[in-house]
Every structure is written in C-alpha cells, then in structure tokens.
PDB file of N, CA and C in Angstrom:
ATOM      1  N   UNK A   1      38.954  -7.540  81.299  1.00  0.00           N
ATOM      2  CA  UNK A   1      37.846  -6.707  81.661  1.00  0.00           C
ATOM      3  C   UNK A   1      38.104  -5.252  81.260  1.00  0.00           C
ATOM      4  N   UNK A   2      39.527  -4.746  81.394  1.00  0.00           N
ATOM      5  CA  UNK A   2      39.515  -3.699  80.937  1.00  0.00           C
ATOM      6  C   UNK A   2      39.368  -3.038  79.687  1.00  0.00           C
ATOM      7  N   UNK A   3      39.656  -4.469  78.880  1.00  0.00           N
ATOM      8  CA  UNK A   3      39.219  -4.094  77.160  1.00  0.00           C
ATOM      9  C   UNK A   3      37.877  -4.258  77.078  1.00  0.00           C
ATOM     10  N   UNK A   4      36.903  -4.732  77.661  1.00  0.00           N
ATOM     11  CA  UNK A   4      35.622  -4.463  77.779  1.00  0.00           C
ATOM     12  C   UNK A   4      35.135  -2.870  77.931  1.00  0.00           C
ATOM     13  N   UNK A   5      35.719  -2.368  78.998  1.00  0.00           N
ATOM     14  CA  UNK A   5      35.383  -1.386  79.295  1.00  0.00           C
ATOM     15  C   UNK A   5      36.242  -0.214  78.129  1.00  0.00           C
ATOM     16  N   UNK A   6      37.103  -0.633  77.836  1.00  0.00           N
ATOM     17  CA  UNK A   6      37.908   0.456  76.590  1.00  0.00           C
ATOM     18  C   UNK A   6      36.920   0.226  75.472  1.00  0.00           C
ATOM     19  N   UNK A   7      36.544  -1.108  74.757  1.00  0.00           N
ATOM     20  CA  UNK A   7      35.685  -1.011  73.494  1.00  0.00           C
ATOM     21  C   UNK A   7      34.543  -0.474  74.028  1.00  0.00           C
ATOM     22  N   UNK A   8      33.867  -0.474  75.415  1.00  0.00           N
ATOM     23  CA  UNK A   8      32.378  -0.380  75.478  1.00  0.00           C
ATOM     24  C   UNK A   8      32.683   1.366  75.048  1.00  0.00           C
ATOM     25  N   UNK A   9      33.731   1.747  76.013  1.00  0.00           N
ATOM     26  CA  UNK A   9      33.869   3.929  75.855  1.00  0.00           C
ATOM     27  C   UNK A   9      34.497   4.295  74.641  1.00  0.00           C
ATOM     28  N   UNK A  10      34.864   2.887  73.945  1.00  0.00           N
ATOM     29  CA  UNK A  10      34.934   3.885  72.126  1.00  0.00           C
ATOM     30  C   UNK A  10      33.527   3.520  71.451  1.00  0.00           C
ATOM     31  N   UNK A  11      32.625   2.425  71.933  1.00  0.00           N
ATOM     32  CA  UNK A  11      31.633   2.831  70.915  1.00  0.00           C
ATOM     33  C   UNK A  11      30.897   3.738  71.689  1.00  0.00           C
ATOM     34  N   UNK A  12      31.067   4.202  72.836  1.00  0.00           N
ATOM     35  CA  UNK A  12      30.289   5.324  73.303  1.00  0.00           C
ATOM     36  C   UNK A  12      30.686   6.464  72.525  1.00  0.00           C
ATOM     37  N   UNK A  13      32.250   6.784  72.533  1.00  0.00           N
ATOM     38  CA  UNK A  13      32.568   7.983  71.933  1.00  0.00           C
ATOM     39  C   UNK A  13      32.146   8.020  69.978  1.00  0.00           C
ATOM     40  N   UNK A  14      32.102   6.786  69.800  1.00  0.00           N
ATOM     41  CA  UNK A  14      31.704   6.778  68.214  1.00  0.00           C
ATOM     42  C   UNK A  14      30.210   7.172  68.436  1.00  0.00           C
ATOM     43  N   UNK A  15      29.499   6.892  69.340  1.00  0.00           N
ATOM     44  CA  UNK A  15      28.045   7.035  69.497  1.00  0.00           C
ATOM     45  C   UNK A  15      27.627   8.517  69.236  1.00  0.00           C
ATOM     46  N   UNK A  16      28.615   9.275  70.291  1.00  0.00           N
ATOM     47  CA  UNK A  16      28.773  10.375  70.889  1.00  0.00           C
ATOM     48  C   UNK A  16      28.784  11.023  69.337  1.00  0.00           C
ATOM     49  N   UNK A  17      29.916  11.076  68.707  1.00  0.00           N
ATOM     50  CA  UNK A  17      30.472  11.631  67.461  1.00  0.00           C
ATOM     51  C   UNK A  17      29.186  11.541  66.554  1.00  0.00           C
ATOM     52  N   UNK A  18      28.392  10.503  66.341  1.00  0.00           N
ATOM     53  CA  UNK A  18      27.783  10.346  65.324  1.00  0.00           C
ATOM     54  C   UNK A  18      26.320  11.392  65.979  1.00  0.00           C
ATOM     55  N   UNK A  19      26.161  11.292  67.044  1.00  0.00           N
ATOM     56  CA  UNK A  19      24.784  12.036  67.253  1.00  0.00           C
ATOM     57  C   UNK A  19      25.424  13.740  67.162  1.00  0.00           C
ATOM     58  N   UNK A  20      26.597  14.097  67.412  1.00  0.00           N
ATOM     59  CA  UNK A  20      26.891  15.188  67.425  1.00  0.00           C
ATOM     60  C   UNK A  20      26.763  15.645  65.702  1.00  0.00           C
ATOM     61  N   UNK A  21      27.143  14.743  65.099  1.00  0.00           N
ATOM     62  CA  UNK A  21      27.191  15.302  63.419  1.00  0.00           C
ATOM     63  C   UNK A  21      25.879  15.000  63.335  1.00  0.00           C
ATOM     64  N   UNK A  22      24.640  14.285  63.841  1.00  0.00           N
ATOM     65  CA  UNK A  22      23.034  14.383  63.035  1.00  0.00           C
ATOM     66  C   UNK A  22      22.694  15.914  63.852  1.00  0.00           C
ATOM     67  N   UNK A  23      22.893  15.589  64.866  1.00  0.00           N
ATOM     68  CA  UNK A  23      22.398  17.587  65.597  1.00  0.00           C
ATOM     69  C   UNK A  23      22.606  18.417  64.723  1.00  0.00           C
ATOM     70  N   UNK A  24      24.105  18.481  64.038  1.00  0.00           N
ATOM     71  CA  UNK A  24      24.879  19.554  63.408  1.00  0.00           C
ATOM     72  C   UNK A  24      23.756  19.661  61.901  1.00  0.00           C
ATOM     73  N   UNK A  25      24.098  18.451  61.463  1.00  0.00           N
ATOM     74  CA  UNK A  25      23.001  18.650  59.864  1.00  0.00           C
ATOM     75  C   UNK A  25      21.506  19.056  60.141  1.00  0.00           C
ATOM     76  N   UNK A  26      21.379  18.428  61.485  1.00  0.00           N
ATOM     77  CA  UNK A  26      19.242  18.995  61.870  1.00  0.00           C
ATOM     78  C   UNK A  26      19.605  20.358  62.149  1.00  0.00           C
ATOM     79  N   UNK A  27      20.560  20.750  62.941  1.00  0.00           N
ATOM     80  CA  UNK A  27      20.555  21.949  63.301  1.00  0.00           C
ATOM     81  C   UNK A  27      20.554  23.197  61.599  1.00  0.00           C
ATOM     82  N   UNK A  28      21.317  22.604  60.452  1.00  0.00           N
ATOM     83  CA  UNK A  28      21.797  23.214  59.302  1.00  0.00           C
ATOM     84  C   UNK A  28      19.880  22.487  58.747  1.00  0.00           C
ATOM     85  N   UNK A  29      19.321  21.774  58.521  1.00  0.00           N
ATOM     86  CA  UNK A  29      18.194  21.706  57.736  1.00  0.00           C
ATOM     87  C   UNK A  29      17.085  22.813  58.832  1.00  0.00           C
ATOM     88  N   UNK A  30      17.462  22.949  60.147  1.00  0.00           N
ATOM     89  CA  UNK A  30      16.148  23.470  60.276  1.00  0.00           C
ATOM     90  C   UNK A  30      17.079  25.191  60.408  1.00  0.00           C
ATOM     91  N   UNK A  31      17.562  25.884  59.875  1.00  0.00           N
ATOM     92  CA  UNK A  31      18.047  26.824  59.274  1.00  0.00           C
ATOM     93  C   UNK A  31      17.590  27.369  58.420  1.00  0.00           C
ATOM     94  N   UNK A  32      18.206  26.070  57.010  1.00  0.00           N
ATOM     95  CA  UNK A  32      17.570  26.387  55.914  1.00  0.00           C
ATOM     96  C   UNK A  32      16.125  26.108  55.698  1.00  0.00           C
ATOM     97  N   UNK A  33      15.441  25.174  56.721  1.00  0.00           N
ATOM     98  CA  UNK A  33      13.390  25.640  56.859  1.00  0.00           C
ATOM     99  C   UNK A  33      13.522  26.841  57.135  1.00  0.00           C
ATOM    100  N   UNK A  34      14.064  27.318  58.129  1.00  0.00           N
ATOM    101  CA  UNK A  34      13.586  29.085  58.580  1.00  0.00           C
ATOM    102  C   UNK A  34      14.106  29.513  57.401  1.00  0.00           C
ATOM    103  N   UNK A  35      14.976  29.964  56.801  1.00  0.00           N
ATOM    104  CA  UNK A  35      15.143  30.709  55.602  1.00  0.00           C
ATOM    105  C   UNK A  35      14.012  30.765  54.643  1.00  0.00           C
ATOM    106  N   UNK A  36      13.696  29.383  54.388  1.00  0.00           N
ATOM    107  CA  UNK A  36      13.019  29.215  53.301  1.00  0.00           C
ATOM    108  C   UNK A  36      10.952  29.312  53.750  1.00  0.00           C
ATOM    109  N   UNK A  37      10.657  29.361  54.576  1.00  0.00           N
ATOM    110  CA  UNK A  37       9.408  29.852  55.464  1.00  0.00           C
ATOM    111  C   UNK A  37       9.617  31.449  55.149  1.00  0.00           C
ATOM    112  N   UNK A  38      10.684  31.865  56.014  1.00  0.00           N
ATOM    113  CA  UNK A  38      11.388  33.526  55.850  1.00  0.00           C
ATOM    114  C   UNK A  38      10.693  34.100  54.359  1.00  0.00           C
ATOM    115  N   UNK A  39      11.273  33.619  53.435  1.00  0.00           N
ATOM    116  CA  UNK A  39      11.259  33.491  51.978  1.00  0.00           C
ATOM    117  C   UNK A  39      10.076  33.658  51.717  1.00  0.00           C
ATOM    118  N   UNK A  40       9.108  32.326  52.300  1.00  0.00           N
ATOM    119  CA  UNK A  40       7.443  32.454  51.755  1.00  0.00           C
ATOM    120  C   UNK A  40       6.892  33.617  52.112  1.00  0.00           C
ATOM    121  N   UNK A  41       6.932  34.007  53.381  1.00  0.00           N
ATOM    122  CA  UNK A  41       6.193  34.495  53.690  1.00  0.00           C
ATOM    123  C   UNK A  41       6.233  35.920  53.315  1.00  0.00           C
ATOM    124  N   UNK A  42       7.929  36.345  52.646  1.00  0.00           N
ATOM    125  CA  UNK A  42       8.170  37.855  51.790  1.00  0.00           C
ATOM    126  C   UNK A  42       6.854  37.524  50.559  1.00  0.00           C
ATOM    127  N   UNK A  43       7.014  35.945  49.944  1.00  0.00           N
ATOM    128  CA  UNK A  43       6.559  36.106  49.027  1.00  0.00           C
ATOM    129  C   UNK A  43       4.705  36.146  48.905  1.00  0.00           C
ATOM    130  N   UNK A  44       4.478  36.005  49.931  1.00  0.00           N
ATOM    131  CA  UNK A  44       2.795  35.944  50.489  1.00  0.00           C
ATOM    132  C   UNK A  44       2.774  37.157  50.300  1.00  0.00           C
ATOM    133  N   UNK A  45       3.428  38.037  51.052  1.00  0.00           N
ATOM    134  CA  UNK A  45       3.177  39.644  51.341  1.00  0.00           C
ATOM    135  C   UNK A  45       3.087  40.176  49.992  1.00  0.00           C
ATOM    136  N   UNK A  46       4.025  39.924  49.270  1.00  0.00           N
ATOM    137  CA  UNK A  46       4.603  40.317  47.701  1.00  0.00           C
ATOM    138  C   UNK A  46       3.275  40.170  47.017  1.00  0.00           C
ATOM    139  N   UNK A  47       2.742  38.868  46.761  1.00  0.00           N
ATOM    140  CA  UNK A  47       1.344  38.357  46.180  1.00  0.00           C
ATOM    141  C   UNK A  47       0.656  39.250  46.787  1.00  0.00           C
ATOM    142  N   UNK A  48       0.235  39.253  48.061  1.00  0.00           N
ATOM    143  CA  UNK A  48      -0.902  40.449  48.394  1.00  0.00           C
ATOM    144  C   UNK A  48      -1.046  41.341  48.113  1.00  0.00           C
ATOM    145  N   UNK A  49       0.421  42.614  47.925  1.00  0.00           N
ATOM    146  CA  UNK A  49       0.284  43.247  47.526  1.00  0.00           C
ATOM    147  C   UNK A  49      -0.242  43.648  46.342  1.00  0.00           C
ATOM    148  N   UNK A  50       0.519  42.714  44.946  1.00  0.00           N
ATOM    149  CA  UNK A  50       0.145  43.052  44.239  1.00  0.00           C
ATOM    150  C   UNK A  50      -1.099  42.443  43.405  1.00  0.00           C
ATOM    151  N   UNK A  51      -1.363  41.651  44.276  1.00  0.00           N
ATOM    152  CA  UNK A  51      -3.151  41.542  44.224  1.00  0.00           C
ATOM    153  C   UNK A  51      -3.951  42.620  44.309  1.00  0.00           C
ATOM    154  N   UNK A  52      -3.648  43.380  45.577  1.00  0.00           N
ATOM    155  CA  UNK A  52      -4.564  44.713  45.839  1.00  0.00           C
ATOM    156  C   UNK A  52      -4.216  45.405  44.888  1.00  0.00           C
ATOM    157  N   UNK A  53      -2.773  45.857  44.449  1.00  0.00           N
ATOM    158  CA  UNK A  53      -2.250  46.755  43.215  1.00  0.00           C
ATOM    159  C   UNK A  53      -3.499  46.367  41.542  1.00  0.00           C
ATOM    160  N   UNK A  54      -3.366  45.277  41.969  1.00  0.00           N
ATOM    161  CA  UNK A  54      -4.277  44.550  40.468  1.00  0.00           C
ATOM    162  C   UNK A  54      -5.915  45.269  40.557  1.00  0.00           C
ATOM    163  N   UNK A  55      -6.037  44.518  41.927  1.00  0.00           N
ATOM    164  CA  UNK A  55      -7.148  45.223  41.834  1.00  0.00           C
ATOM    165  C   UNK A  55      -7.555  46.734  41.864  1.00  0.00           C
ATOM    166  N   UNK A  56      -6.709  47.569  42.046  1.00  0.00           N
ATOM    167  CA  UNK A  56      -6.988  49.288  42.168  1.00  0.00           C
ATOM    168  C   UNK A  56      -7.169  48.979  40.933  1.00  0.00           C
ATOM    169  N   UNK A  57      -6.384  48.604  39.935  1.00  0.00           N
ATOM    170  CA  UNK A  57      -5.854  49.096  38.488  1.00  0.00           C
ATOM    171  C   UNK A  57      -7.398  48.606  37.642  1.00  0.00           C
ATOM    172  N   UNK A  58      -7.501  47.405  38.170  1.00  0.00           N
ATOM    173  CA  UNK A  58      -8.559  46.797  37.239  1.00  0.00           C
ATOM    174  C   UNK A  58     -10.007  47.719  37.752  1.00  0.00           C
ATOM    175  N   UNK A  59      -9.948  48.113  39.020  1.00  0.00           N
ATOM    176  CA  UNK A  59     -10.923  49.136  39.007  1.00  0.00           C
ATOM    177  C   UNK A  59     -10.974  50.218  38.338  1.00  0.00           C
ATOM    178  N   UNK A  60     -10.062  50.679  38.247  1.00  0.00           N
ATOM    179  CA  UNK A  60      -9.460  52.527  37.649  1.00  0.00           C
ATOM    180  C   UNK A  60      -9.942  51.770  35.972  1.00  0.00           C
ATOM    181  N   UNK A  61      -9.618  50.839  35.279  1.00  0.00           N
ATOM    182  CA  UNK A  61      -9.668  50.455  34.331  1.00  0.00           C
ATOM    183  C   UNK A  61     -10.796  50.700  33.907  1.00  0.00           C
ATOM    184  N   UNK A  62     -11.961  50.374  34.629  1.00  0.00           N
ATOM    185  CA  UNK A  62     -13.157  49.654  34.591  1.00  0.00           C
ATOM    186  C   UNK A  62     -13.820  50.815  34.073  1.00  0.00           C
ATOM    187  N   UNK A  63     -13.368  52.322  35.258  1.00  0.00           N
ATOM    188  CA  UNK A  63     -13.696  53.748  35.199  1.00  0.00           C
ATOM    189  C   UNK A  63     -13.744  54.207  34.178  1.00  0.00           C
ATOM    190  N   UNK A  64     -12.712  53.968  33.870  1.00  0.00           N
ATOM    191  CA  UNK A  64     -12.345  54.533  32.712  1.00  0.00           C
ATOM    192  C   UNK A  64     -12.632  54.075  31.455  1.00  0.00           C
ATOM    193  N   UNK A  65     -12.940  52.979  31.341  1.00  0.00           N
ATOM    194  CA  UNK A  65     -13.915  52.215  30.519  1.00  0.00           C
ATOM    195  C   UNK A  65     -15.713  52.932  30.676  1.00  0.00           C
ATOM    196  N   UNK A  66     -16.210  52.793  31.258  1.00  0.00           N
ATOM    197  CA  UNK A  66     -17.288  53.646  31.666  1.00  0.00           C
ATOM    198  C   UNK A  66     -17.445  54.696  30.878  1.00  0.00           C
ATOM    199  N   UNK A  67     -16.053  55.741  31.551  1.00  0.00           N
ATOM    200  CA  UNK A  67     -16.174  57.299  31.559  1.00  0.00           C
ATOM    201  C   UNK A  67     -16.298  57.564  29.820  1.00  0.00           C
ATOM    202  N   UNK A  68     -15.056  56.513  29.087  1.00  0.00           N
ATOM    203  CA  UNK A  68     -15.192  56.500  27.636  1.00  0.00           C
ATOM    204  C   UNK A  68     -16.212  56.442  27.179  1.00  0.00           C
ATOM    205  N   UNK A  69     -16.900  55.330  27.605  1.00  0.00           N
ATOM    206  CA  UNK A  69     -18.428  54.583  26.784  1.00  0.00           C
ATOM    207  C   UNK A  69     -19.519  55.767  26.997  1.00  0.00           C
ATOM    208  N   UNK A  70     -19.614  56.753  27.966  1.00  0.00           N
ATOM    209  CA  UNK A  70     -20.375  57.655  28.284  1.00  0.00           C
ATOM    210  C   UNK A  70     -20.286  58.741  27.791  1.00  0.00           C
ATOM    211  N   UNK A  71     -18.767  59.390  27.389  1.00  0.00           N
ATOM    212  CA  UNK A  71     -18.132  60.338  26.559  1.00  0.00           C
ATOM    213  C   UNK A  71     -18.369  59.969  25.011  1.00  0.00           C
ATOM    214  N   UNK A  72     -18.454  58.941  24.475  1.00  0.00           N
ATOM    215  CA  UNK A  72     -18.878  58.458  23.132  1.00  0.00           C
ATOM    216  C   UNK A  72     -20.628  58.451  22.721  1.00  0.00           C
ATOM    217  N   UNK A  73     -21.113  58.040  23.700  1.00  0.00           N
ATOM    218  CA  UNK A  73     -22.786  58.133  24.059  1.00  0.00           C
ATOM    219  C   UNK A  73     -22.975  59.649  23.880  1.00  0.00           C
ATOM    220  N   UNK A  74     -22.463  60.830  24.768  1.00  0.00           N
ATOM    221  CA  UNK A  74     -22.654  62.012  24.612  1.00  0.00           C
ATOM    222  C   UNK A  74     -22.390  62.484  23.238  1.00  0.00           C
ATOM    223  N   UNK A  75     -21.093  62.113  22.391  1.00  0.00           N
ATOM    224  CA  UNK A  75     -20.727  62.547  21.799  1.00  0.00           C
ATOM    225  C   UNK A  75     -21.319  62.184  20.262  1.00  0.00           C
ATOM    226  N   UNK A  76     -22.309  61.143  20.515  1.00  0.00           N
ATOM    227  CA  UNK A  76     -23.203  60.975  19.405  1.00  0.00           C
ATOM    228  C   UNK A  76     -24.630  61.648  19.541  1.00  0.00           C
ATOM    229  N   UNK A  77     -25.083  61.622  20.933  1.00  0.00           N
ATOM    230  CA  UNK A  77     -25.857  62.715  20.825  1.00  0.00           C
ATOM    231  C   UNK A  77     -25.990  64.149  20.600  1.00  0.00           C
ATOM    232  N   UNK A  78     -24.424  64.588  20.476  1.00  0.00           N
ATOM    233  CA  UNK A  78     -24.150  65.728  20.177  1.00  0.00           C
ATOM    234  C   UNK A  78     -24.049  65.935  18.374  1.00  0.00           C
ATOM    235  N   UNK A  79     -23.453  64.996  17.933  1.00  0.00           N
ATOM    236  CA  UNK A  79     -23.439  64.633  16.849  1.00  0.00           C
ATOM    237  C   UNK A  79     -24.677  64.617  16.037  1.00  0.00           C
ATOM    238  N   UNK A  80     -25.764  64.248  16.701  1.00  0.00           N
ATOM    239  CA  UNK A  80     -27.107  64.081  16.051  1.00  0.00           C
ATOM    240  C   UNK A  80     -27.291  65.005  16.165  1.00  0.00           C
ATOM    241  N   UNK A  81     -27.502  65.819  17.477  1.00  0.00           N
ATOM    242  CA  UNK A  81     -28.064  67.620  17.441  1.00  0.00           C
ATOM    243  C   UNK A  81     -27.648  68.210  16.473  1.00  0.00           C
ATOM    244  N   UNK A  82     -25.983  68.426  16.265  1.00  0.00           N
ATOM    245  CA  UNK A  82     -25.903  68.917  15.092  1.00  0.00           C
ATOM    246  C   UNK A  82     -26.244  69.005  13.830  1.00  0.00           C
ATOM    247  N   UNK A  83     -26.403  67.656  13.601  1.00  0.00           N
ATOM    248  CA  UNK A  83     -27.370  67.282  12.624  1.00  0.00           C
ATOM    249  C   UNK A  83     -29.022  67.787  11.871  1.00  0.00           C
ATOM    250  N   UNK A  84     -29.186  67.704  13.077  1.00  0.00           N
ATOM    251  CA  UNK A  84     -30.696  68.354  12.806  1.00  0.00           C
ATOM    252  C   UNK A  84     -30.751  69.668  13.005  1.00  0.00           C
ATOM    253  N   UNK A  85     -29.570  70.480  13.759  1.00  0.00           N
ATOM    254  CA  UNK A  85     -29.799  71.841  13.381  1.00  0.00           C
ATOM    255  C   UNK A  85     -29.651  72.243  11.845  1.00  0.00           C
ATOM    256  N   UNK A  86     -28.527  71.199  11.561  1.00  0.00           N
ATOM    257  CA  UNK A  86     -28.160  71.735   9.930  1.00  0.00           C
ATOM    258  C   UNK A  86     -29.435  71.071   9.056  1.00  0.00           C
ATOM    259  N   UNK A  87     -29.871  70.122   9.367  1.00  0.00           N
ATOM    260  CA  UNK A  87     -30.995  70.099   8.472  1.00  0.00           C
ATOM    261  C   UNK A  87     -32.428  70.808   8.461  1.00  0.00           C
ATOM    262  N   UNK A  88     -32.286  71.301   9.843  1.00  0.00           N
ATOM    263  CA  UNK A  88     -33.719  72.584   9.616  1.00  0.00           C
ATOM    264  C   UNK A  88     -33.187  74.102   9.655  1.00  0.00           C
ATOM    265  N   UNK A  89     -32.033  73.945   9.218  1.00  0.00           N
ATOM    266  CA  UNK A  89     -31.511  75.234   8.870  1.00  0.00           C
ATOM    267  C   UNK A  89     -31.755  75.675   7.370  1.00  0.00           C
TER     268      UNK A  89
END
C-alpha cells in the first residue's frame, strides 16, 4: 500500500512539474502578446501620424498648385497687355 501511495505522489509531483513548466511558457507567450500589441499600437500612432503629416502636405501641395496655375493665368494676361500696348504704340 505504501508503494501505491509513493507512485500515486510521484505522478502528482510529475503532474505538479509539468503544469508548472506550461504556466512558465503561457506566462513567456503572453509577454511576448503584450510586447507585440505594445508594438502595434506605437505602430497605429506612427500611421496616424503620418497620415495627418500626408495630408497637411498634400494640402499645402494642392495650394500651391493653385497659387502657380493663377500666377501663370496672370502672367499671360499680363503678357497680352503688353502686347497690345506695343502694337498700338
């Protein structure tokens, strides 16, 4: 009876051992989840930012696209004035 009770408390302690090493690796995978969540979520911020960055730029772009096309418009109507001063001169 007593080797009953000795094999039953070594497969307890093998029991014991083996749930202690799955804790240890869950405990090490849900680590490296938080790290790697950690990680996304720099990289969410990162994307946002330079989403908004994109978009200032592609606005300022746009401006300035405009401001050209309007500066070229003027600058042919100026072009023509001249024109016709020198030809009724």
């Amino acid at each position: 009876m007593d080797d009953t009770y000795e094999a039953a408390g070594e497969r307890l302690d093998r029991a014991l051992h083996r749930l202690e090493a799955s804790v240890r690796s869950l405990n090490g995978r849900v680590r490296a989840h938080a790290r790697i969540e950690a990680d996304t979520q720099k990289l969410i911020a990162e994307r946002a930012k330079f989403a908004s960055e994109l978009d200032k730029a592609s606005a300022k772009a746009k401006r300035l696209d405009d401001t050209a096309a309007d500066v070229a418009r003027r600058l042919v109507v100026a072009m023509e004035t001249v024109n016709e001063v020198i030809r009724d001169a």
